[in-house]
Protein backbone atom coordinates (compact mmCIF):
# COMPACT_ATOMS: atom_id res chain seq x y z
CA UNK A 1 0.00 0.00 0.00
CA UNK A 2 2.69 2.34 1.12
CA UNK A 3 4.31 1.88 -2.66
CA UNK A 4 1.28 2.40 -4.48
CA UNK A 5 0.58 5.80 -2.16
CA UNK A 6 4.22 6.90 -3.09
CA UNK A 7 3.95 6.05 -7.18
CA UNK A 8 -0.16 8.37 -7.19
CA UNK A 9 1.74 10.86 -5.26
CA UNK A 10 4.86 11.25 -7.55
CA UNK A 11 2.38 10.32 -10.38
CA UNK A 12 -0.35 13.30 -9.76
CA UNK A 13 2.48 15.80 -8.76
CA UNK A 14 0.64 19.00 -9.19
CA UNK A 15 -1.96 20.40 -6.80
CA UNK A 16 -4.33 20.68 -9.95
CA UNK A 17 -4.12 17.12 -10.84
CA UNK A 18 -4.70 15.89 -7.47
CA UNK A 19 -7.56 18.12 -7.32
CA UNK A 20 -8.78 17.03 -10.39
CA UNK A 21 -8.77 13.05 -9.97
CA UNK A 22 -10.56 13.83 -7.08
CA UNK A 23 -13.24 15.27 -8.63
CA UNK A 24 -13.52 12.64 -11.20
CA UNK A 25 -13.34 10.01 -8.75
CA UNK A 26 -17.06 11.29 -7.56
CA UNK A 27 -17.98 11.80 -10.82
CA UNK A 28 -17.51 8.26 -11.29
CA UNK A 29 -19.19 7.23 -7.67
CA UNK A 30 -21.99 8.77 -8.80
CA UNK A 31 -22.42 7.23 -12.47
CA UNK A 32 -22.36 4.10 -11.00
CA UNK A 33 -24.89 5.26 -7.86
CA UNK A 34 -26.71 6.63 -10.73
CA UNK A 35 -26.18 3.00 -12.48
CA UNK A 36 -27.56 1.07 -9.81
CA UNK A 37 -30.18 3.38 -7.99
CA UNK A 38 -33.22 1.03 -9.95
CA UNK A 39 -31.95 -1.82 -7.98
CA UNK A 40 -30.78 -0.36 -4.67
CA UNK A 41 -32.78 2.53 -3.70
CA UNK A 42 -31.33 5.76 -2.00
CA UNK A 43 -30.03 3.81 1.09
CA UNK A 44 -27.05 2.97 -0.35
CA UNK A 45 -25.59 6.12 -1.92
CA UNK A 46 -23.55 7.04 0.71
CA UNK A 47 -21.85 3.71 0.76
CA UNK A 48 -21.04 3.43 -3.20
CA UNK A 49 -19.75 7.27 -3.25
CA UNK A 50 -17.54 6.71 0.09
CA UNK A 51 -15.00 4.71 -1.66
CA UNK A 52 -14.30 7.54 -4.02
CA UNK A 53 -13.72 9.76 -0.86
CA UNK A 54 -11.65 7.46 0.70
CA UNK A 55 -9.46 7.21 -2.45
CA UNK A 56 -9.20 11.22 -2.54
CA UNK A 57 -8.24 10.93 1.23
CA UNK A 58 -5.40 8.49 0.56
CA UNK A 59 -4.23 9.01 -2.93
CA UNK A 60 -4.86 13.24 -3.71
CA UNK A 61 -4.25 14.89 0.20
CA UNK A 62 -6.75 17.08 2.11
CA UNK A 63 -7.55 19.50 0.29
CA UNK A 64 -8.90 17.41 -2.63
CA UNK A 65 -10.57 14.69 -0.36
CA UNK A 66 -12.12 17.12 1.70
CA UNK A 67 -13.53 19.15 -1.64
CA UNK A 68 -14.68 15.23 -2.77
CA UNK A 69 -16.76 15.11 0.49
CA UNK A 70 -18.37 18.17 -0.31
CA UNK A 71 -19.29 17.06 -3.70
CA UNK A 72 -20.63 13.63 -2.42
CA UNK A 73 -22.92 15.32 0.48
CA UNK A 74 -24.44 17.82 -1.93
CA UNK A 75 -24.78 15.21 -4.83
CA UNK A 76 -26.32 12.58 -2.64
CA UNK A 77 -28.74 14.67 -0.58
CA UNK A 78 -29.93 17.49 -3.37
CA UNK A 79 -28.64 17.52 -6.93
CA UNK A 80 -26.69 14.51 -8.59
CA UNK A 81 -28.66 11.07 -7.95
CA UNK A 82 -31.92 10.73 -8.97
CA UNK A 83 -34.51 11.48 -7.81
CA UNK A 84 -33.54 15.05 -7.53
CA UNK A 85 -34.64 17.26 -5.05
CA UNK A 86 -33.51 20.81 -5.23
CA UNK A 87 -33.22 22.19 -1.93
CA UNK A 88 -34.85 19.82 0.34
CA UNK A 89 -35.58 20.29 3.77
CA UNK A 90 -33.55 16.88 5.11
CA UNK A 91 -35.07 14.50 7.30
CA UNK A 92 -33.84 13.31 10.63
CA UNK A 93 -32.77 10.13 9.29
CA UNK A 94 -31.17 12.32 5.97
CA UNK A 95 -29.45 13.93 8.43
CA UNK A 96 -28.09 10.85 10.13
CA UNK A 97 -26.80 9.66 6.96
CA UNK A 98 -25.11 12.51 6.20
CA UNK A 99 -23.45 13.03 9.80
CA UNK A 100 -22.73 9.60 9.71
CA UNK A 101 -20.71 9.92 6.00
CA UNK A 102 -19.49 13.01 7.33
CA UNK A 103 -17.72 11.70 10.50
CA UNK A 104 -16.43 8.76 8.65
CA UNK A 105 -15.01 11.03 5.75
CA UNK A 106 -13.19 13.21 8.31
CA UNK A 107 -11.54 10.01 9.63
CA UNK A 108 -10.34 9.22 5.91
CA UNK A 109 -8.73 12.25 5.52
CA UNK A 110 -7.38 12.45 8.60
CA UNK A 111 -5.68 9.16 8.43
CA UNK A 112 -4.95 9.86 4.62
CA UNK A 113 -3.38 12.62 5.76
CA UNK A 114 -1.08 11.36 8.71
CA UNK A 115 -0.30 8.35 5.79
CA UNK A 116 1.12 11.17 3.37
CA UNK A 117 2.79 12.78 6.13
CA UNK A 118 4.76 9.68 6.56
CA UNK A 119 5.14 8.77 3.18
CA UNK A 120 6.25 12.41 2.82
CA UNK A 121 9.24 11.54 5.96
CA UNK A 122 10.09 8.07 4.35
CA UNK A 123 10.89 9.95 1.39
CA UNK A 124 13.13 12.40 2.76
CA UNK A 125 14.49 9.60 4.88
CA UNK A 126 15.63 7.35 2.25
CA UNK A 127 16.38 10.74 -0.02
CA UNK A 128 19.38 11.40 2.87
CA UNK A 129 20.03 7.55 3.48
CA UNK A 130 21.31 7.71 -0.31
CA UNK A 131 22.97 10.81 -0.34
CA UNK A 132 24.89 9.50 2.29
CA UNK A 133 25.61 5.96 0.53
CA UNK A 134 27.00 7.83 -1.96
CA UNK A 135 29.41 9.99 -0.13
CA UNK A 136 30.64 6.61 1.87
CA UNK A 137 30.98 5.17 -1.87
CA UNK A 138 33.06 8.42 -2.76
CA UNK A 139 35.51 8.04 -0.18
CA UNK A 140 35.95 3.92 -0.50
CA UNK A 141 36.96 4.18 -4.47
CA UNK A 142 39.11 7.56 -3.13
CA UNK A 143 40.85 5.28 -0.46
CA UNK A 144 40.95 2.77 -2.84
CA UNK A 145 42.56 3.98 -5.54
CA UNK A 146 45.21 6.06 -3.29
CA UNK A 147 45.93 2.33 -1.75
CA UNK A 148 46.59 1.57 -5.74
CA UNK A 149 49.36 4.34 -5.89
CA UNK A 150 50.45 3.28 -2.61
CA UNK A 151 51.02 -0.11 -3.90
CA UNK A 152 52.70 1.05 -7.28
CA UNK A 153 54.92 3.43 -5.51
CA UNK A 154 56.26 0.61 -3.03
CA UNK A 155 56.94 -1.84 -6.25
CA UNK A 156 59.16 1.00 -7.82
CA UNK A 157 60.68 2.26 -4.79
CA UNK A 158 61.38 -1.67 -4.77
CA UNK A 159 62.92 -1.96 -8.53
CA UNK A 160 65.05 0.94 -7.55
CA UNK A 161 66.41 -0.33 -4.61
CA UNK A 162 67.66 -3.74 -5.94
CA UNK A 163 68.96 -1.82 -9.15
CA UNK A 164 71.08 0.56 -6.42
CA UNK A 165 72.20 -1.96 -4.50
CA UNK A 166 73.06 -3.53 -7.22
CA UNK A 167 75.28 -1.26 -8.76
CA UNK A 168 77.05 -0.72 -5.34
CA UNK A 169 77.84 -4.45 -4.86
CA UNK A 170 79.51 -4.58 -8.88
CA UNK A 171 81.60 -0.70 -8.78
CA UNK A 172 82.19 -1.04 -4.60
CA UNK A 173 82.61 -4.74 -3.30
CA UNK A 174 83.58 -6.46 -6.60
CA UNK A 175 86.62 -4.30 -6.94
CA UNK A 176 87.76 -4.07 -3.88
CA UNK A 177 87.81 -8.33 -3.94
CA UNK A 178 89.58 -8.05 -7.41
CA UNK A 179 92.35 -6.02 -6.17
CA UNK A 180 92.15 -8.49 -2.71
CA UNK A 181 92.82 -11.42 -5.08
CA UNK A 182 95.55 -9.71 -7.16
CA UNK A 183 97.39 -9.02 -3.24
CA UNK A 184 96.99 -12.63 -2.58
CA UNK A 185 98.54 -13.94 -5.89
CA UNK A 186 101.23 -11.86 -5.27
CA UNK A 187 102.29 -12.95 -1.88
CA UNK A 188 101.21 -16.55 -2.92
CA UNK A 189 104.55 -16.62 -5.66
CA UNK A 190 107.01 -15.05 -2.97
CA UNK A 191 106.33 -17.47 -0.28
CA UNK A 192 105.43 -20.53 -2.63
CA UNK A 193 108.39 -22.57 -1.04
CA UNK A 194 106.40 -22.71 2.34
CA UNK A 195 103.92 -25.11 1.09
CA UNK A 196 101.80 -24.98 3.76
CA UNK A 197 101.49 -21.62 3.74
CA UNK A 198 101.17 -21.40 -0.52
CA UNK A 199 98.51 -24.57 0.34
CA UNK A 200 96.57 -21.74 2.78
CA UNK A 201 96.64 -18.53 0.27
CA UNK A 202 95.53 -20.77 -2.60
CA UNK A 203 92.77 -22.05 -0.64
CA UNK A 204 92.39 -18.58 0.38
CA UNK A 205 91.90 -17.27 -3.19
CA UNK A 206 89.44 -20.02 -4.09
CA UNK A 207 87.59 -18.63 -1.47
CA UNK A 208 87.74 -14.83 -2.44
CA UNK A 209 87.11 -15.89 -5.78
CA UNK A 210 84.25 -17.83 -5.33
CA UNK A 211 83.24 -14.93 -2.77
CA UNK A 212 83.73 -12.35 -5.88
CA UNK A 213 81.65 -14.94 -8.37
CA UNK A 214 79.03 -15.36 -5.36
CA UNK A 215 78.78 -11.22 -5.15
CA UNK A 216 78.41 -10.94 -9.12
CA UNK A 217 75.06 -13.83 -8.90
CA UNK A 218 73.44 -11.81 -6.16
CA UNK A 219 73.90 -8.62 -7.94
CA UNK A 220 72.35 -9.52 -11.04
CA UNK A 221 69.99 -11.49 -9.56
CA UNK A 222 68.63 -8.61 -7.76
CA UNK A 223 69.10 -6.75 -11.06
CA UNK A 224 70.63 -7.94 -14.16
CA UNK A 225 72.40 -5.48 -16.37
CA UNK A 226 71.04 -7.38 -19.47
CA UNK A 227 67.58 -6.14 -18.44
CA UNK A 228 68.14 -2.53 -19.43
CA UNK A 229 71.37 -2.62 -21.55
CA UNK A 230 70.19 -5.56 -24.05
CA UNK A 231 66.37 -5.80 -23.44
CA UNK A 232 64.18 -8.99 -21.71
CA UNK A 233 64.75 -11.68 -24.27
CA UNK A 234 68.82 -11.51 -23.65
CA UNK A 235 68.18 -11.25 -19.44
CA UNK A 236 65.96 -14.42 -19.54
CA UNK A 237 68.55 -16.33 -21.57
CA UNK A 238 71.11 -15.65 -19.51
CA UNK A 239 68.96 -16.11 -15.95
CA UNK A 240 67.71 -19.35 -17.78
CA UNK A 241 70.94 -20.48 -18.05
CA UNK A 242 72.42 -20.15 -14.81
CA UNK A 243 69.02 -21.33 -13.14
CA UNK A 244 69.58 -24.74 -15.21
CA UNK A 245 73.40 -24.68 -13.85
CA UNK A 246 72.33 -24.31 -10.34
CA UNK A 247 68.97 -26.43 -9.96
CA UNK A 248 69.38 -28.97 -12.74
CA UNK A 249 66.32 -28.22 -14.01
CA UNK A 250 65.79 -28.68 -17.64
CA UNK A 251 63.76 -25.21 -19.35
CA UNK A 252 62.68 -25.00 -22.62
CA UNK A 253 62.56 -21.64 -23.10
CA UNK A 254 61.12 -19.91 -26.57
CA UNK A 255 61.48 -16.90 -27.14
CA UNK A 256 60.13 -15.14 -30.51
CA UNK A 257 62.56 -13.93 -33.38
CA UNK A 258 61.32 -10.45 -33.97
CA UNK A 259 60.60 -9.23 -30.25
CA UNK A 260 61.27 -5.71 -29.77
CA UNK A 261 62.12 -3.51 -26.19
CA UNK A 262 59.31 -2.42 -24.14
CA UNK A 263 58.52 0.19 -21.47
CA UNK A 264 61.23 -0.46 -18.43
CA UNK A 265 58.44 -1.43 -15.87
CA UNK A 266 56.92 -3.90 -18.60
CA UNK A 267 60.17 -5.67 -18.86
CA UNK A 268 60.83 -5.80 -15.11
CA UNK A 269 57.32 -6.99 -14.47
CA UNK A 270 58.11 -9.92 -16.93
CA UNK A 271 61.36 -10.59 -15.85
CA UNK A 272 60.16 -11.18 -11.92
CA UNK A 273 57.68 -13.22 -12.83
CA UNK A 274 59.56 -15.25 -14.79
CA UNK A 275 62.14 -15.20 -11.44
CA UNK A 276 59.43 -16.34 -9.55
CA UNK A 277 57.62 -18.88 -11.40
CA UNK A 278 61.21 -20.47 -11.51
CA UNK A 279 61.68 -20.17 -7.96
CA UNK A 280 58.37 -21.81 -7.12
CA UNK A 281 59.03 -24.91 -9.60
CA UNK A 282 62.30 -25.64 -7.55
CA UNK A 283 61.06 -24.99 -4.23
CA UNK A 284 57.45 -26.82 -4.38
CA UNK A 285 56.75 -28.73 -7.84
CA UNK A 286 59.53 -31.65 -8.14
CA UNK A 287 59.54 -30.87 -11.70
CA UNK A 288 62.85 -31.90 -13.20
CA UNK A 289 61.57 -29.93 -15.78
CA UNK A 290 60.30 -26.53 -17.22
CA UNK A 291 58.80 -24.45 -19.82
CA UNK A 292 58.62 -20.98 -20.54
CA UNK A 293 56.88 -19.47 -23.75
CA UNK A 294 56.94 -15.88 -24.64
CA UNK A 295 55.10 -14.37 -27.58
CA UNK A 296 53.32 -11.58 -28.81
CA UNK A 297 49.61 -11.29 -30.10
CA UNK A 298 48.43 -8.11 -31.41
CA UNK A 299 48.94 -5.19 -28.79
CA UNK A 300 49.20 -8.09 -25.67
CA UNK A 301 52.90 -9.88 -24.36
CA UNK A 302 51.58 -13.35 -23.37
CA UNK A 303 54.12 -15.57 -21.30
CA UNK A 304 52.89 -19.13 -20.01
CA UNK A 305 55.26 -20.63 -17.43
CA UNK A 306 54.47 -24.95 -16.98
CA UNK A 307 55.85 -27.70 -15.10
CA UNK A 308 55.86 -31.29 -14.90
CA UNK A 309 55.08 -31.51 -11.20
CA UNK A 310 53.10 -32.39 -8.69
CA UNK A 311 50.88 -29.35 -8.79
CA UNK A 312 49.18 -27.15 -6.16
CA UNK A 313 46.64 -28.94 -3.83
CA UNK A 314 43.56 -28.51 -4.60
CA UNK A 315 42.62 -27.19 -1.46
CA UNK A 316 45.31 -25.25 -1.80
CA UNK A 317 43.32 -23.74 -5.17
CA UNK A 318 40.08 -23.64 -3.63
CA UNK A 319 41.26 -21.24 -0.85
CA UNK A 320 42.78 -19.14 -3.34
CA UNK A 321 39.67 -18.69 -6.08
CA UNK A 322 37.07 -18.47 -2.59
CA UNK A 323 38.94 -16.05 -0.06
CA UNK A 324 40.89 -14.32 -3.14
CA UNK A 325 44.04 -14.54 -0.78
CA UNK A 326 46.84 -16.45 -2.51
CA UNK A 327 50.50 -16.90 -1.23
CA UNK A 328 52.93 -13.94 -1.03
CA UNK A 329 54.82 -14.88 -4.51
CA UNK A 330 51.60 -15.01 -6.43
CA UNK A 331 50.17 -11.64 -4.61
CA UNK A 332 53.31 -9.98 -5.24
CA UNK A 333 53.43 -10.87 -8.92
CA UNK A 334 49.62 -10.29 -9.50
CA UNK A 335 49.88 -6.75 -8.09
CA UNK A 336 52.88 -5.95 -9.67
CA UNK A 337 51.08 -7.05 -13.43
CA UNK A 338 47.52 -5.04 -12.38
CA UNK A 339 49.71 -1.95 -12.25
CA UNK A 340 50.24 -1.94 -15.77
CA UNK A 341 47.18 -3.44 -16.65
CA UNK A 342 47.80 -7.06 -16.56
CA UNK A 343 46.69 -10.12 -15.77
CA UNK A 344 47.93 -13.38 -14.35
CA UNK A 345 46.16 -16.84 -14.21
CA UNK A 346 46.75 -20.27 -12.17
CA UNK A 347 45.73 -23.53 -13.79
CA UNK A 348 46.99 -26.71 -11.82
CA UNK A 349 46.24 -30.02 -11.60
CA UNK A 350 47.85 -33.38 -10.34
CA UNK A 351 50.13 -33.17 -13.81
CA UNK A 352 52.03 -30.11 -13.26
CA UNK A 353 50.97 -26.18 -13.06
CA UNK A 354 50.74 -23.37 -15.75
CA UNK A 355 51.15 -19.64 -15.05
CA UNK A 356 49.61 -17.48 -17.88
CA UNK A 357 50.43 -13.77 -17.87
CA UNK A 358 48.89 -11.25 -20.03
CA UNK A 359 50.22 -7.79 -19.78
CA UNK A 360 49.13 -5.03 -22.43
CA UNK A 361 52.05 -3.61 -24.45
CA UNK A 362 52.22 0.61 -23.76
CA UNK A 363 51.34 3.05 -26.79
CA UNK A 364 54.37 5.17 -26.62
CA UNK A 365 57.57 3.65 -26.94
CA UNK A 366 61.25 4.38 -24.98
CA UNK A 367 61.79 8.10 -24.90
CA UNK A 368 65.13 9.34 -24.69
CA UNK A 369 65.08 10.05 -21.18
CA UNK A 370 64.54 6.54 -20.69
CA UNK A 371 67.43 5.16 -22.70
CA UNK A 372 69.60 8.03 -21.07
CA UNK A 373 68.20 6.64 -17.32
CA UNK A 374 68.59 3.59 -18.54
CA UNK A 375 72.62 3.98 -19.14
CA UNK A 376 73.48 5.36 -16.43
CA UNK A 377 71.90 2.82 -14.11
CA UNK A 378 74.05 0.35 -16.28
């Protein structure tokens, strides 16, 4: 009822329309009154006209239901349903009728009346209810999408980092071991008749060397100088490589022919993912093997990343697709791929896991102030 009273009220929005349908509303009480007086008599005029009061009261307001009561006492007791009587003295039981309709009228409208009132406060209610939904909706996508920058600006303040420390391990540490090494030779040939001594400086140098080779892994495995001097394609070859060396895991990796440089942060993105994936396979999969495909299709870099092992539980799975909170490798890499509009995808199953990763290729290509950051970070 209280949705029917709301749609007549926004329907008949004008004072003159309410007024109107109220007036037609008797009109029509009394055609039918009219329509049935042969078979009912007088004594039931009131009660086929009050219906059309009662819908003035509820539907139109006070004003119109109370000038609808008017028209239905005049009309039924002097000039609209036969037979008419201009101007008749009432009779006591006339008057009774008409009291009667009367009192009951005023208790329509009155409760009509305290009906649109609250109508009229439910709609100013729910008016501020959703004003204030969506200010609360405002500030959620606001706080979301600074959290967004948030996140992007930790990932690059990230990239930077490794690429600083990087470069301070290969100018600082490496040459200060070379020149170490070169000190150790020397004294090795002046005292190389003391062979226990010459035994302890050449096991000495082994060490310094292999401490100089071990520097050299970590600092272009936090960031490889291939990445930015030579592009992606030549950095995954030559992490490939040394990943086979070190976990004896055979990769297949292929590569496309005609693959040109992209944006910095698209190759980075690639390149840790790749890192990752990699990572994962020899922690968790017992895979002894790998493959990783890289291609291009239209204005999209797809790579898909697959092993031969044992997979990812599938509980494992369904807490991942249901609570949407995956481990910190696969959060990490996900993130870092939404920043630049991309996408990554988990398919396991009891043969082995694939990693697909579909990250859109920017419209402008390197500026010059990127090749010029780009060599001096090398």
């Amino acid at each position: 009822m209280g949705n029917r009273s709301l749609f007549f009220q926004r329907t008949l929005g004008t004072p003159f329309r309410r007024y109107l349908v109220a007036i037609a509303s008797v009109a029509v009480a009394f055609l039918l009154s009219s329509a049935l007086h042969p078979l009912v008599g007088d004594g039931l005029g009131y009660v086929l006209i009050f219906p059309a009061v009662a819908f003035s009261a509820w539907y139109c307001g006070m004003g119109p239901s109370i000038v609808a009561t008017i028209l239905a006492v005049i009309g039924t007791t002097y000039g609209f349903v036969p037979p008419i009587q201009p101007l008749r003295i009432l009779g006591a039981g006339a008057l009774v009728r008409a009291s009667v309709f009367l009192a009951s009228s005023a208790l329509v409208v009155l409760m009509g009346e305290s009906r649109r009132r609250h109508n009229e406060k439910l709609r100013n209610e729910q008016g501020e209810l959703e004003k204030r939904v969506r200010e609360r909706t405002t500030d959620l996508d606001t706080a979301n999408k600074s959290l967004r920058e948030l996140s992007a600006r930790l990932l690059q303040l990230q990239d930077d980092e490794r690429r600083r420390i990087a470069r301070e391990l290969h100018d600082s540490v490496g040459q200060m071991l070379v020149a170490l090494t070169m000190n150790l030779s020397a004294v090795r040939l002046d005292v190389e008749r003391l062979s226990k001594i010459a035994h302890a400086l050449t096991d000495s140098e082994n060490l310094v060397q292999e401490m100089s080779s071990e520097v050299r892994t970590i600092s272009h495995l936090l960031h490889p100088p291939l990445l930015d001097e030579a592009g992606l394609l030549s950095a995954l070859r030559w992490y490939v490589e040394g990943f086979v060396r070190r976990s004896k895991i055979e990769v297949d990796l292929d590569l496309p022919d005609n693959f040109g440089r992209l944006p910095r942060e698209s190759e980075t993105a690639i390149f840790r993912v790749v890192q990752e994936c990699l990572t994962n396979i020899h922690r968790h999969s017992g895979s002894s093997v790998a493959k990783i495909r890289v291609r291009q299709r239209d204005r999209d870099v797809l790579v898909d990343i697959e092993d031969k092992g044992k997979g990812i539980p599938p509980e494992k799975i369904q807490e991942m697709a249901s609570s949407g909170a995956p481990g910190v490798g696969i959060r990490g890499m996900r993130e870092r791929l939404r920043q630049l509009g991309g996408t990554l995808e988990v398919h396991s199953s009891g043969n082995g896991t694939v990693i697909h990763v579909c990250l859109p290729i920017a419209d402008a290509p390197l500026t010059t102030t990127d090749l010029a950051t780009t060599s001096s970070a090398a």
